[in-house]
N, C-alpha and C. Protein backbone atom coordinates (compact mmCIF):
# COMPACT_ATOMS: atom_id res chain seq x y z
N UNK A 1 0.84 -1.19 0.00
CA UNK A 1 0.00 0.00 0.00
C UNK A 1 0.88 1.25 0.00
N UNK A 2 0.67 2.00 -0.76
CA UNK A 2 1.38 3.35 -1.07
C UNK A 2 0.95 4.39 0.33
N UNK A 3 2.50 4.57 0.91
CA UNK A 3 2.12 5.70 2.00
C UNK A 3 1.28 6.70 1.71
N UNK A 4 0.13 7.77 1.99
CA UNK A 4 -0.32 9.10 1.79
C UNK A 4 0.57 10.24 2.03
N UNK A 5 0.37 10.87 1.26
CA UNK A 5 1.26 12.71 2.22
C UNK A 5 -0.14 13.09 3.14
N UNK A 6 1.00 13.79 4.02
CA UNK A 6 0.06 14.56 4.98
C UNK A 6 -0.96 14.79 4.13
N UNK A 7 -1.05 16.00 3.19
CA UNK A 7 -1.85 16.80 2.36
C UNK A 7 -3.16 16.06 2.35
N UNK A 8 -2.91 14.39 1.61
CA UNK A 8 -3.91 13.66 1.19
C UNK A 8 -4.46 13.00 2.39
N UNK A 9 -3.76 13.21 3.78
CA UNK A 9 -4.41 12.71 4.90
C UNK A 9 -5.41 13.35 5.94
N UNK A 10 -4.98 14.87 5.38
CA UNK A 10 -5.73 16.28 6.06
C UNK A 10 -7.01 15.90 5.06
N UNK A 11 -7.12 16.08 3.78
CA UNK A 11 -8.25 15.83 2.74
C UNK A 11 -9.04 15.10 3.09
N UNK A 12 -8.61 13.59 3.18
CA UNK A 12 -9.33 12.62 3.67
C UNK A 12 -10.09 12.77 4.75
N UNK A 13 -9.14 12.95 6.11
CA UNK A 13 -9.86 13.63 7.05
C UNK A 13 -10.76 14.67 7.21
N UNK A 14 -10.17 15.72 6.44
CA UNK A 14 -11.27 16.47 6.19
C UNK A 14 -12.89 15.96 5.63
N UNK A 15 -12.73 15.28 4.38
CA UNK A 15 -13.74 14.72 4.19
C UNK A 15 -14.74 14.03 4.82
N UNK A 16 -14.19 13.23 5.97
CA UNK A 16 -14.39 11.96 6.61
C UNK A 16 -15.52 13.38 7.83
N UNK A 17 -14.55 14.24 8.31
CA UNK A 17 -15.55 14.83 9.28
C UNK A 17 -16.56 16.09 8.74
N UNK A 18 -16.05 16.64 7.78
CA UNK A 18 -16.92 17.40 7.02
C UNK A 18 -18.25 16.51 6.71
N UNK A 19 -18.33 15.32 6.57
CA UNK A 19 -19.70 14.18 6.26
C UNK A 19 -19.82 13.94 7.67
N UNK A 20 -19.59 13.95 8.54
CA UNK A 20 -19.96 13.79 9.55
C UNK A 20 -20.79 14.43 10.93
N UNK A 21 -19.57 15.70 10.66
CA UNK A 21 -20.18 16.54 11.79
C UNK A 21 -20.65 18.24 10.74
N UNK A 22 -20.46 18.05 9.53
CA UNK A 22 -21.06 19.00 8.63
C UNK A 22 -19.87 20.36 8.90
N UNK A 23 -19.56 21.66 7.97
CA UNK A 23 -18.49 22.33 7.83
C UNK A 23 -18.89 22.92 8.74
N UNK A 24 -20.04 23.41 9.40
CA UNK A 24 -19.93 24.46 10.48
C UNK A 24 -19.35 23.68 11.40
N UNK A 25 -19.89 22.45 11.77
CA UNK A 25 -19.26 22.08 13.04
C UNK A 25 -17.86 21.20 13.65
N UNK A 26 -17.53 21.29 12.02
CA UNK A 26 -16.06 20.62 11.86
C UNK A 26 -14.63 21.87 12.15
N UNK A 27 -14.16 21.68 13.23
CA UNK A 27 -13.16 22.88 13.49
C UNK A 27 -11.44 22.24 12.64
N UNK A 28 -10.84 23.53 12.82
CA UNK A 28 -9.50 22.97 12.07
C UNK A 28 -9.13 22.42 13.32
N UNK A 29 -9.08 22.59 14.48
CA UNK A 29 -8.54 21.81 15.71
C UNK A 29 -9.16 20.54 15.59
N UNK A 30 -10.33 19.64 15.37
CA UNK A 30 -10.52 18.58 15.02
C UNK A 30 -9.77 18.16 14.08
N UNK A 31 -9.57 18.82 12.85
CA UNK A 31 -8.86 17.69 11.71
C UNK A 31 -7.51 17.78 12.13
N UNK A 32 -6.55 18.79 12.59
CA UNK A 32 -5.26 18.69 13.25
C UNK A 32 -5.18 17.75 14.44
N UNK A 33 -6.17 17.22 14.95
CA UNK A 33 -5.98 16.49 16.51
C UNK A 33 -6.22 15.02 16.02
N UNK A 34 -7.42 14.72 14.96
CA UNK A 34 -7.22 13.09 13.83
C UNK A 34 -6.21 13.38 12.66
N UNK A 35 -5.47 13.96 12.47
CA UNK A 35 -4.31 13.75 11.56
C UNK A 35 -3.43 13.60 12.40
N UNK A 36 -3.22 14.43 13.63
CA UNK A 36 -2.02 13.82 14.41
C UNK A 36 -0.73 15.13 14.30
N UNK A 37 -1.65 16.30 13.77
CA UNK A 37 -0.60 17.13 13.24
C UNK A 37 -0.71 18.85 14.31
N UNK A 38 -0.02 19.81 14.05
CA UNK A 38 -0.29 20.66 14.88
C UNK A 38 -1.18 21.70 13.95
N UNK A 39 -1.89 22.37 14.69
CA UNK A 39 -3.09 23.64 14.18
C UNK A 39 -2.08 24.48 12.83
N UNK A 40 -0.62 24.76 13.70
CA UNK A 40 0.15 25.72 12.65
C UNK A 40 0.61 24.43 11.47
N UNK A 41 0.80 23.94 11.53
CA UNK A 41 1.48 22.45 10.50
C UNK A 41 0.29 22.20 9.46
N UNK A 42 -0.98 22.53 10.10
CA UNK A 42 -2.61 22.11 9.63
C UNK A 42 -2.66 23.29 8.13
N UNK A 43 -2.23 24.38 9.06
CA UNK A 43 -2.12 26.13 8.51
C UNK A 43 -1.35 26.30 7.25
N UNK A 44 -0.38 25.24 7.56
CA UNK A 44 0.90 25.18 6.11
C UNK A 44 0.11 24.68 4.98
N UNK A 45 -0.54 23.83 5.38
CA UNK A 45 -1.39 23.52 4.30
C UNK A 45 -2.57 24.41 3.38
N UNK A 46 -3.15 24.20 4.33
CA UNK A 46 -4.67 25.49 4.16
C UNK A 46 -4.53 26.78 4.79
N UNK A 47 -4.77 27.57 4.58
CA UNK A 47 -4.52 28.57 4.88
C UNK A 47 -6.07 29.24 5.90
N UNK A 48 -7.19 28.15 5.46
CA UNK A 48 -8.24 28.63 6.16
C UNK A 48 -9.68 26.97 5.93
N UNK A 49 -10.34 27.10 7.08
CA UNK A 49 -11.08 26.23 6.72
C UNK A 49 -12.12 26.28 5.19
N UNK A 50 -12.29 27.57 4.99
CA UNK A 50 -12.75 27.35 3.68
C UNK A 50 -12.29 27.30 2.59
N UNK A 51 -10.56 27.61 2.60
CA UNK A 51 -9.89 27.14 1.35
C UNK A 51 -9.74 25.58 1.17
N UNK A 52 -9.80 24.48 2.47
CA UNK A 52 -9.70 23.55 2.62
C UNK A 52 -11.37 23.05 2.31
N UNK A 53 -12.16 23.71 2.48
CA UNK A 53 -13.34 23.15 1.60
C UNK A 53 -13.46 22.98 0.49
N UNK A 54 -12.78 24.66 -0.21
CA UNK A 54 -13.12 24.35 -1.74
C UNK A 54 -11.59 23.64 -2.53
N UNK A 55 -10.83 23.36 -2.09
CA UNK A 55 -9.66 22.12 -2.91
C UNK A 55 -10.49 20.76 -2.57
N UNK A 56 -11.02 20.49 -1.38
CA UNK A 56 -11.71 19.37 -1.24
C UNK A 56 -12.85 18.92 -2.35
N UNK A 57 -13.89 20.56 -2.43
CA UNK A 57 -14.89 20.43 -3.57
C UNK A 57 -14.44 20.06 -4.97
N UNK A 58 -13.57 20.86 -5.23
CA UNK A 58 -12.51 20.05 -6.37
C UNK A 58 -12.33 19.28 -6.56
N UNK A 59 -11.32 18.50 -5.77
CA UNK A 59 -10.77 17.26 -5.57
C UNK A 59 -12.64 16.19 -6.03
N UNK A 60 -13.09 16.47 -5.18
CA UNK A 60 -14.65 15.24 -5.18
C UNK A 60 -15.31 15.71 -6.72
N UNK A 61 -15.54 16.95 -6.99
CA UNK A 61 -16.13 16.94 -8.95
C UNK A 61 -15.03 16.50 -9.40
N UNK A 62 -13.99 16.58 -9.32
CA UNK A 62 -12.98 15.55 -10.53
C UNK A 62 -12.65 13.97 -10.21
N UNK A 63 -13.31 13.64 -8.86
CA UNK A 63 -13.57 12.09 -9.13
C UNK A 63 -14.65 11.43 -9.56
N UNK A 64 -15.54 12.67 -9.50
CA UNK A 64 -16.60 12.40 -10.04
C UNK A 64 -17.02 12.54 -11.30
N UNK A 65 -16.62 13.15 -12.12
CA UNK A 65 -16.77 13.42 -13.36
C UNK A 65 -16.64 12.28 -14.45
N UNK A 66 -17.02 12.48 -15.65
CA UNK A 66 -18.27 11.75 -16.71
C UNK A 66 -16.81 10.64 -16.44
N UNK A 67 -15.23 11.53 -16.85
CA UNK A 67 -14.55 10.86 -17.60
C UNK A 67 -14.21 9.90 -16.42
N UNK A 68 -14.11 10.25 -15.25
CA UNK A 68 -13.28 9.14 -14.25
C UNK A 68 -14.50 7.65 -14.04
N UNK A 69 -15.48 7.81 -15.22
CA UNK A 69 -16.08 6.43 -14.68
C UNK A 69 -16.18 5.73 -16.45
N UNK A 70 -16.80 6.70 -17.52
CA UNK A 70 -16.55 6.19 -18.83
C UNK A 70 -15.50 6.67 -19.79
N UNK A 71 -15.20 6.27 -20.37
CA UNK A 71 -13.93 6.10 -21.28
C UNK A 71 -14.11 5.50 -22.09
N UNK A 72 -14.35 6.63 -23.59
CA UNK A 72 -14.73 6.35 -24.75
C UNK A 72 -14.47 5.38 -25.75
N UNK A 73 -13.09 5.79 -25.35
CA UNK A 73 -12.32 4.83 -26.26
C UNK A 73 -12.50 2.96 -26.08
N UNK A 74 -12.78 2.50 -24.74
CA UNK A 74 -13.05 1.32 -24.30
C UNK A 74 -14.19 0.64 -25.17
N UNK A 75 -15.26 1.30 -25.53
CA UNK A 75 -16.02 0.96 -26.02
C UNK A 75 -15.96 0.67 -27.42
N UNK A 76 -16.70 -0.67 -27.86
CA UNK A 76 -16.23 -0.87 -29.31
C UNK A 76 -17.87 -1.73 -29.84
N UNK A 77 -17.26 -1.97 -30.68
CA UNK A 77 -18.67 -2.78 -31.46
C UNK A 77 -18.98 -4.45 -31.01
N UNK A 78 -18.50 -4.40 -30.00
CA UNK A 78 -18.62 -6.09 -29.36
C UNK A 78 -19.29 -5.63 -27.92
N UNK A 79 -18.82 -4.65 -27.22
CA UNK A 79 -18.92 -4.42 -25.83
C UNK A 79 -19.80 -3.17 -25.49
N UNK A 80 -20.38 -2.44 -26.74
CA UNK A 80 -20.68 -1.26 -26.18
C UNK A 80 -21.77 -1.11 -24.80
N UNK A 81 -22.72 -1.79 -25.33
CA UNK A 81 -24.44 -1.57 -24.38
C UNK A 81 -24.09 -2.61 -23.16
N UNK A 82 -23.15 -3.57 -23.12
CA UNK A 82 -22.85 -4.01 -22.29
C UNK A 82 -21.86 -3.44 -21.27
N UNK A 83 -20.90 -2.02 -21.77
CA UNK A 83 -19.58 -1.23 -21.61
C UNK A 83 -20.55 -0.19 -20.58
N UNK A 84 -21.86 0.31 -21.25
CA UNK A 84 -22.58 1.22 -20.63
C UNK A 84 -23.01 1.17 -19.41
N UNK A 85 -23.66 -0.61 -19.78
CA UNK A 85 -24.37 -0.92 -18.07
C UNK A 85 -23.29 -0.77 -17.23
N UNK A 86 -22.18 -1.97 -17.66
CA UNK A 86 -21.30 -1.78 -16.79
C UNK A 86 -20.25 -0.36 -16.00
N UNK A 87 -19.96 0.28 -16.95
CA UNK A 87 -19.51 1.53 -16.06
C UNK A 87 -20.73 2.64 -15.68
N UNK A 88 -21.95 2.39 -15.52
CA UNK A 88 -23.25 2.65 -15.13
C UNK A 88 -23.53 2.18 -13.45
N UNK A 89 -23.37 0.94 -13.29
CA UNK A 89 -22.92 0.12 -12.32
C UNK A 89 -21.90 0.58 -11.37
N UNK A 90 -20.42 0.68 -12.39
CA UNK A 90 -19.44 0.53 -11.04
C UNK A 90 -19.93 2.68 -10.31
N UNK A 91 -20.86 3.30 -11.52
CA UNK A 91 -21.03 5.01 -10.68
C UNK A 91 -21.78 4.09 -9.35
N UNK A 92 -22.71 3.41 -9.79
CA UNK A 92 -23.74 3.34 -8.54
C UNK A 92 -22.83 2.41 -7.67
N UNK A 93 -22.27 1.69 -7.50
CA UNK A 93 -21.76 0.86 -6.51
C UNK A 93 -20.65 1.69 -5.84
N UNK A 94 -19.96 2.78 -6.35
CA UNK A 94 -19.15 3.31 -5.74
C UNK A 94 -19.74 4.66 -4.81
N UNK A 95 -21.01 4.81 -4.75
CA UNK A 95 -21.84 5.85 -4.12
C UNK A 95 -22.19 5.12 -3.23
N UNK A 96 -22.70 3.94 -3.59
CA UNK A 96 -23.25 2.91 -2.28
C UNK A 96 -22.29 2.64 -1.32
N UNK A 97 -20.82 2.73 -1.90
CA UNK A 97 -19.69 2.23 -0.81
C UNK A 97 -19.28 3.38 0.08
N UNK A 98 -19.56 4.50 -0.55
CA UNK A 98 -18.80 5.78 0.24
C UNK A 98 -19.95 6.12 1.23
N UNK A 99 -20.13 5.94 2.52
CA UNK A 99 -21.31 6.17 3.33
C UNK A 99 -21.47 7.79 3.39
N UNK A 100 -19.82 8.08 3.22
CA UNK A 100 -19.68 9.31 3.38
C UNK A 100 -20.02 10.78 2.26
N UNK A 101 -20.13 9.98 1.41
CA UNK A 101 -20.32 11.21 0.23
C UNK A 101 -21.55 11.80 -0.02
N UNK A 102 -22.84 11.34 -0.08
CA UNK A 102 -23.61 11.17 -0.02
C UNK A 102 -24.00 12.82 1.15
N UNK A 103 -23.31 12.52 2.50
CA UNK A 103 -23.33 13.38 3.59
C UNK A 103 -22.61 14.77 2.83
N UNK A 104 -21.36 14.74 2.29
CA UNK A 104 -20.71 15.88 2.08
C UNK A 104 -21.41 16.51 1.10
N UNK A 105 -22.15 16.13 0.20
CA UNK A 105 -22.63 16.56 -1.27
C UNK A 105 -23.54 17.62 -0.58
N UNK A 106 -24.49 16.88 0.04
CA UNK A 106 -25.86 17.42 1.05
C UNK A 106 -25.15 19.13 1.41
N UNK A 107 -23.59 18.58 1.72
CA UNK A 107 -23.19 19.92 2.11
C UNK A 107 -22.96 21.39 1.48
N UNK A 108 -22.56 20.48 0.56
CA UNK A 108 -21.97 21.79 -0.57
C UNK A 108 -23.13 21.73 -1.68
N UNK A 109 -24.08 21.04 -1.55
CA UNK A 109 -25.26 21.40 -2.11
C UNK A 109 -26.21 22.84 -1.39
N UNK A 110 -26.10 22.75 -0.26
CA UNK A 110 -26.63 23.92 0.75
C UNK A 110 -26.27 25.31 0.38
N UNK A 111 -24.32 24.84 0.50
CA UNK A 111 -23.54 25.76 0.39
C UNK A 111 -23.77 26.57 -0.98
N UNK A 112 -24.41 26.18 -2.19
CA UNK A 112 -24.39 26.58 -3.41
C UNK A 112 -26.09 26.99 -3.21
N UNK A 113 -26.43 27.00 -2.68
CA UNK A 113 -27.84 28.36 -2.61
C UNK A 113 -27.19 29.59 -1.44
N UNK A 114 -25.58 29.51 -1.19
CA UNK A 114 -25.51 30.92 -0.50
C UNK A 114 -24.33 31.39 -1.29
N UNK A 115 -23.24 30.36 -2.08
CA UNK A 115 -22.69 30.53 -2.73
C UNK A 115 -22.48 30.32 -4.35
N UNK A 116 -22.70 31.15 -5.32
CA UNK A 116 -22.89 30.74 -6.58
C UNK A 116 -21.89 29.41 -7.42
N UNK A 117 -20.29 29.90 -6.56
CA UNK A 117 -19.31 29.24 -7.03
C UNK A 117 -19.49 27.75 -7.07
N UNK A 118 -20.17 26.91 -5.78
CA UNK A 118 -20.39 25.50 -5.65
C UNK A 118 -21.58 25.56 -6.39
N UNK A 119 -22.71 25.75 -6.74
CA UNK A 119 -23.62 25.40 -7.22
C UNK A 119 -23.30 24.98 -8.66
N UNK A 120 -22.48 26.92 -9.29
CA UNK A 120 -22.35 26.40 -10.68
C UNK A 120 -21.47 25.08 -11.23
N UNK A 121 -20.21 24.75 -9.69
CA UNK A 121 -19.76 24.20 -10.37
C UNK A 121 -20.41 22.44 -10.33
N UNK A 122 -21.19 22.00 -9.60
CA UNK A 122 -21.60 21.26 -9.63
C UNK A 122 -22.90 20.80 -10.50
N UNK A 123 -22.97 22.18 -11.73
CA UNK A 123 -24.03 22.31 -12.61
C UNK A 123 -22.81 21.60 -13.76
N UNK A 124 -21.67 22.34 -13.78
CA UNK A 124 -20.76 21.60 -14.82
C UNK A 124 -20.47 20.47 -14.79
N UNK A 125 -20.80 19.65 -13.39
CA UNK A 125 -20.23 18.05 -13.46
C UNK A 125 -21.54 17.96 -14.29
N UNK A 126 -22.60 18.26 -13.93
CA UNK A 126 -24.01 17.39 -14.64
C UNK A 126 -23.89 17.51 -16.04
N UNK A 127 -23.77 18.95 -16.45
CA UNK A 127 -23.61 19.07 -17.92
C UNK A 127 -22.37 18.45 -18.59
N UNK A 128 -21.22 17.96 -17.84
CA UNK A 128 -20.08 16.81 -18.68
C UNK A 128 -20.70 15.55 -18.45
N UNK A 129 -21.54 15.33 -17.75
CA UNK A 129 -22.44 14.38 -17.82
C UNK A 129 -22.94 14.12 -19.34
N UNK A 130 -23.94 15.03 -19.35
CA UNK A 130 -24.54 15.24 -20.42
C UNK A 130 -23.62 15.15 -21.92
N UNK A 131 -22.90 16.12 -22.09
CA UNK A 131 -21.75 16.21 -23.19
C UNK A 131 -21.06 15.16 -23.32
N UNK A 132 -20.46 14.40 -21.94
CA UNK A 132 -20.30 13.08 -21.67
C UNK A 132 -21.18 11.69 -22.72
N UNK A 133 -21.85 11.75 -22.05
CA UNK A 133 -22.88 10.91 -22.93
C UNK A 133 -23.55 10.99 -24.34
N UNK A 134 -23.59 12.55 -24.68
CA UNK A 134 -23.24 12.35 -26.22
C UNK A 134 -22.52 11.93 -26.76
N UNK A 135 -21.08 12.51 -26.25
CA UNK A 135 -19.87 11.88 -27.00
C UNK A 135 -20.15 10.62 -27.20
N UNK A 136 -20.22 10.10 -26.03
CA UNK A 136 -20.22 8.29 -26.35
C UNK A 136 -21.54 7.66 -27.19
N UNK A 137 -22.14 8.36 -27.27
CA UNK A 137 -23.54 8.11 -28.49
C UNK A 137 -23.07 8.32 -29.38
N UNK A 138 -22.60 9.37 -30.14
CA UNK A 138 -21.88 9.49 -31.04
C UNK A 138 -21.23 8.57 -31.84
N UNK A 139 -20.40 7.96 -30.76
CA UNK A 139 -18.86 6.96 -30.87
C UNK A 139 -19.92 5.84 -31.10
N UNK A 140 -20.99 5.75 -30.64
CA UNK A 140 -21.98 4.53 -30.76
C UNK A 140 -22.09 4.56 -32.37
N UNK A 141 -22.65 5.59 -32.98
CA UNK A 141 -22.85 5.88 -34.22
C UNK A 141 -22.15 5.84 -35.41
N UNK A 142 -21.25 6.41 -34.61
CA UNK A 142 -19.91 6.38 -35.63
C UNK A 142 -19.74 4.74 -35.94
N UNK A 143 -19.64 3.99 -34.95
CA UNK A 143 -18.74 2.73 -34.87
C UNK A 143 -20.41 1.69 -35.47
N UNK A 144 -21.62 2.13 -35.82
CA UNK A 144 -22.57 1.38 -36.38
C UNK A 144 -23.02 0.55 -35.38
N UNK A 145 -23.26 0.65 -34.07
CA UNK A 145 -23.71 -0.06 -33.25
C UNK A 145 -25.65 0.07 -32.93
N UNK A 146 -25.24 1.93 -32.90
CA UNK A 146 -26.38 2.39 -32.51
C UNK A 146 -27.09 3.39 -33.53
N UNK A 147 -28.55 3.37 -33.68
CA UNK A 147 -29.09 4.53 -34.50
C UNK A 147 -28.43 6.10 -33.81
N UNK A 148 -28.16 6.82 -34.99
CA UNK A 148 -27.83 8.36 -34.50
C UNK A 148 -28.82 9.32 -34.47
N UNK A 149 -30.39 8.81 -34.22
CA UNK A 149 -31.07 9.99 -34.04
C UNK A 149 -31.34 9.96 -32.36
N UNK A 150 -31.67 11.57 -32.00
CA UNK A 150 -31.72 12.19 -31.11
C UNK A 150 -30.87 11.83 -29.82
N UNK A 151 -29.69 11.65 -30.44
CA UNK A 151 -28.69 11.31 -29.53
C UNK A 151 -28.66 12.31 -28.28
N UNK A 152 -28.58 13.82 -28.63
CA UNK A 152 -28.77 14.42 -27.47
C UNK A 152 -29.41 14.61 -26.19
N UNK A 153 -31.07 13.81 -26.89
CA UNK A 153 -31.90 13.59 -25.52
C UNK A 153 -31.36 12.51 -25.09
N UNK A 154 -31.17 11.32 -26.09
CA UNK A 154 -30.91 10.16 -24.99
C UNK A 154 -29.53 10.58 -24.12
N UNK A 155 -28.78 11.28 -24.61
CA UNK A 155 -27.52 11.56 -23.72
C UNK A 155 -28.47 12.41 -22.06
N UNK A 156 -29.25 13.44 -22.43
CA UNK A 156 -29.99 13.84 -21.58
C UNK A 156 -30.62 12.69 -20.36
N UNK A 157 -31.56 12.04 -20.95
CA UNK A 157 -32.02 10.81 -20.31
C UNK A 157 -31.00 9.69 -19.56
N UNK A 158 -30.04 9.68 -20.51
CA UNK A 158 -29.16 8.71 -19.47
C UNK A 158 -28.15 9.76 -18.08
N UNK A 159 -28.44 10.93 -18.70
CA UNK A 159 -28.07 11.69 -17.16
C UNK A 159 -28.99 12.15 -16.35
N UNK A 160 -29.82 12.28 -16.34
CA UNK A 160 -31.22 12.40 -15.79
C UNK A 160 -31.47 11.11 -14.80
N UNK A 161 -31.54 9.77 -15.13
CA UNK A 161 -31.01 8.37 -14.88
C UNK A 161 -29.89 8.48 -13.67
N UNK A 162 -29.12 8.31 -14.30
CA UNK A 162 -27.84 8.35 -13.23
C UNK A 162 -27.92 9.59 -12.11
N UNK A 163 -28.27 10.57 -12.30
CA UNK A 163 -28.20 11.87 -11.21
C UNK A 163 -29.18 11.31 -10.35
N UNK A 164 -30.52 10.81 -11.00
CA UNK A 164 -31.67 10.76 -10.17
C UNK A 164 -31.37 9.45 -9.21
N UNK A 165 -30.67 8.13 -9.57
CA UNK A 165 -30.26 7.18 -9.06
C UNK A 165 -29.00 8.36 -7.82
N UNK A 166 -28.46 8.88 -8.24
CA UNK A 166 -27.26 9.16 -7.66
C UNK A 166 -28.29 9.84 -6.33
N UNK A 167 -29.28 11.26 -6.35
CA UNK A 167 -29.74 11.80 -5.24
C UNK A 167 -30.88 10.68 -4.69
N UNK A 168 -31.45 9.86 -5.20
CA UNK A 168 -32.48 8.69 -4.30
C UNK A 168 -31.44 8.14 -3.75
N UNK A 169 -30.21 7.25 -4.08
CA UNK A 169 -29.06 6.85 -2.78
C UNK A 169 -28.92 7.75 -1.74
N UNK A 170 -28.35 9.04 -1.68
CA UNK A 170 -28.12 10.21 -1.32
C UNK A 170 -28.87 10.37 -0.15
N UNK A 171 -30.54 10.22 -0.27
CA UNK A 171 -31.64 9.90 0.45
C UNK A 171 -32.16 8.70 1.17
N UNK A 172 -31.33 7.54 0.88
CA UNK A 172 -31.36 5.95 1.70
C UNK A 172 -32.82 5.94 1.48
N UNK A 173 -32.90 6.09 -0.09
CA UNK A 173 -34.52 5.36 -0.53
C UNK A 173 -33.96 3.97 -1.38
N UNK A 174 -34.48 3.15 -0.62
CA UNK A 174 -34.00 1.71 -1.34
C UNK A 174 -34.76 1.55 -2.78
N UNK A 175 -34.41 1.00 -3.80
CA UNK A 175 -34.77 0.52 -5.16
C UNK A 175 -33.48 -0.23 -6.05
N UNK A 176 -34.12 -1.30 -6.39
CA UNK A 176 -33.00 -2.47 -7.57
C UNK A 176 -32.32 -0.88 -8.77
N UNK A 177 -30.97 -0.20 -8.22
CA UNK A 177 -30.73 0.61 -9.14
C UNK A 177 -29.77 0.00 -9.75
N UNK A 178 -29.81 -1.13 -9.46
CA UNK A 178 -29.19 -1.68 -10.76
C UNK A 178 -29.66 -2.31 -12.02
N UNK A 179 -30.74 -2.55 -11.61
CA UNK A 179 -31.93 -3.04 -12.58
C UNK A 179 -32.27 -1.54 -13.45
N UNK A 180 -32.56 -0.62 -12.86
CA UNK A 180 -33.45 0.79 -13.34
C UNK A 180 -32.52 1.23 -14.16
N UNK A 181 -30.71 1.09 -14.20
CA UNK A 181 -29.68 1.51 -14.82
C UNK A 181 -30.26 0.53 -15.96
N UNK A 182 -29.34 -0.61 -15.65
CA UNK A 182 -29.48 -1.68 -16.85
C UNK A 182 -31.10 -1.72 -18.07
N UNK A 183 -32.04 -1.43 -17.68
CA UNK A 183 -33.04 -1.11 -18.50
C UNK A 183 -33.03 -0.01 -18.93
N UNK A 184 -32.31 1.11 -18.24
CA UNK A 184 -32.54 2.54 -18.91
C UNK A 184 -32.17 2.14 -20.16
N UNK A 185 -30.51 1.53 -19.87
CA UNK A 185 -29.33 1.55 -20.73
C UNK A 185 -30.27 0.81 -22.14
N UNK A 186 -31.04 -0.79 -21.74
CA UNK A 186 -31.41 -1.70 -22.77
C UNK A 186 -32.86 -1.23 -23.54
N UNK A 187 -33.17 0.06 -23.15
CA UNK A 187 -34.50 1.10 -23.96
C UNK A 187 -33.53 2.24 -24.34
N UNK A 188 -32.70 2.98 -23.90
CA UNK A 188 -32.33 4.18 -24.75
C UNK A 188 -31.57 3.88 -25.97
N UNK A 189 -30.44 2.93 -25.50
CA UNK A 189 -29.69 2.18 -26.63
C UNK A 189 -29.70 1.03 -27.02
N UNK A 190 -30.51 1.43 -28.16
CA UNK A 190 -30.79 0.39 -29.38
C UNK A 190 -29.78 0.08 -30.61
N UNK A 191 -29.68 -1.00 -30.66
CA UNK A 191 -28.58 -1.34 -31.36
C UNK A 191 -29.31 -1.40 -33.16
N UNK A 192 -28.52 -0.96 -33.95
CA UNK A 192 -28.90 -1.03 -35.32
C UNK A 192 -28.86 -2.47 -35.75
N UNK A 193 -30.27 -2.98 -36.07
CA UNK A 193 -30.44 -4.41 -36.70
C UNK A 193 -29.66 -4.64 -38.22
N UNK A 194 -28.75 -5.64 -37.69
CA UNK A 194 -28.20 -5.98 -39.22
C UNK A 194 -28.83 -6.17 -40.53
N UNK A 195 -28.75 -5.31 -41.37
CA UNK A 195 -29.91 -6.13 -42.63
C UNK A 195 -28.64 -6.69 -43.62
């Protein structure tokens, strides 16, 4: 197992109590006293608890984003609708595993009806969502798998899908979302019948 740097151990931590005890009530003397580090050592890093929020907010939209789960290029004319469910799947199973994310989102979801900066930017993960999933319709098209009309809604619909799966977890409303993925996926994308 690869040691962490401090940096990525303050983050973590941070994360871990930011989902927990929420940013108001998370002090920098808490994450300096579970890292093991001193308040000024904490300081070298961040310079303030809310600069340490928003590298954190960062850090979580770029693991989250279209590209860190599909990858265009993977997909081919043997694997596609099967390529979909599956990295469809590992979004939802990796939301289900993080107990914690779910809590932090809630946070900086709040935070973006007092601040414009988190809201919009968590409008851009949805819309690389979206742009996301054209592309790969596209690549569907291109490569003769799939019909190319109204690729844009279905790109729409399959993010609509996944967000809405993503905030019902979010909410610990139980439903087979792996089933609701896998059928989105086996009604939006239709494969072109060989003639």
């Amino acid at each position: 197992m690869k040691p962490t740097s401090t940096y990525e151990d303050i983050l973590n931590t941070g994360y871990r109590l930011f989902a927990e005890h929420g940013f108001e009530k998370t002090s920098m003397t808490m994450i300096a006293k579970e890292v093991k580090i001193s308040k000024p050592a904490l300081y070298y890093h961040f310079v303030s608890k809310e600069a340490m929020i928003d590298v954190l907010f960062d850090e979580i939209c770029k693991s989250i984003g279209f590209t860190s789960f599909f990858h265009i290029p993977n997909y081919t004319t043997t694997n596609f609708k099967e390529r979909l469910i599956s990295d469809g799947l590992n979004v939802i199973a990796q939301q289900k595993e993080d107990e914690n994310y779910s809590r932090i989102m809630h946070q900086y979801q709040a935070l973006g009806f007092r601040n414009m900066k988190y809201s919009q930017k968590l409008i851009e993960v949805l819309d690389g969502f979206t742009s996301g999933f054209a592309g790969l319709l596209q690549h569907g098209a291109a490569i003769g798998v799939i019909h190319d009309t109204d690729l844009l809604v279905k790109a729409q619909l399959l993010n609509m899908i996944i967000s809405s799966i993503d905030n019902f977890i979010s909410y610990g409303i139980e439903c087979n979302y792996e089933d609701i993925w896998t059928k989105a996926v086996h009604t939006i994308v239709r494969r072109v019948e060989a003639t």
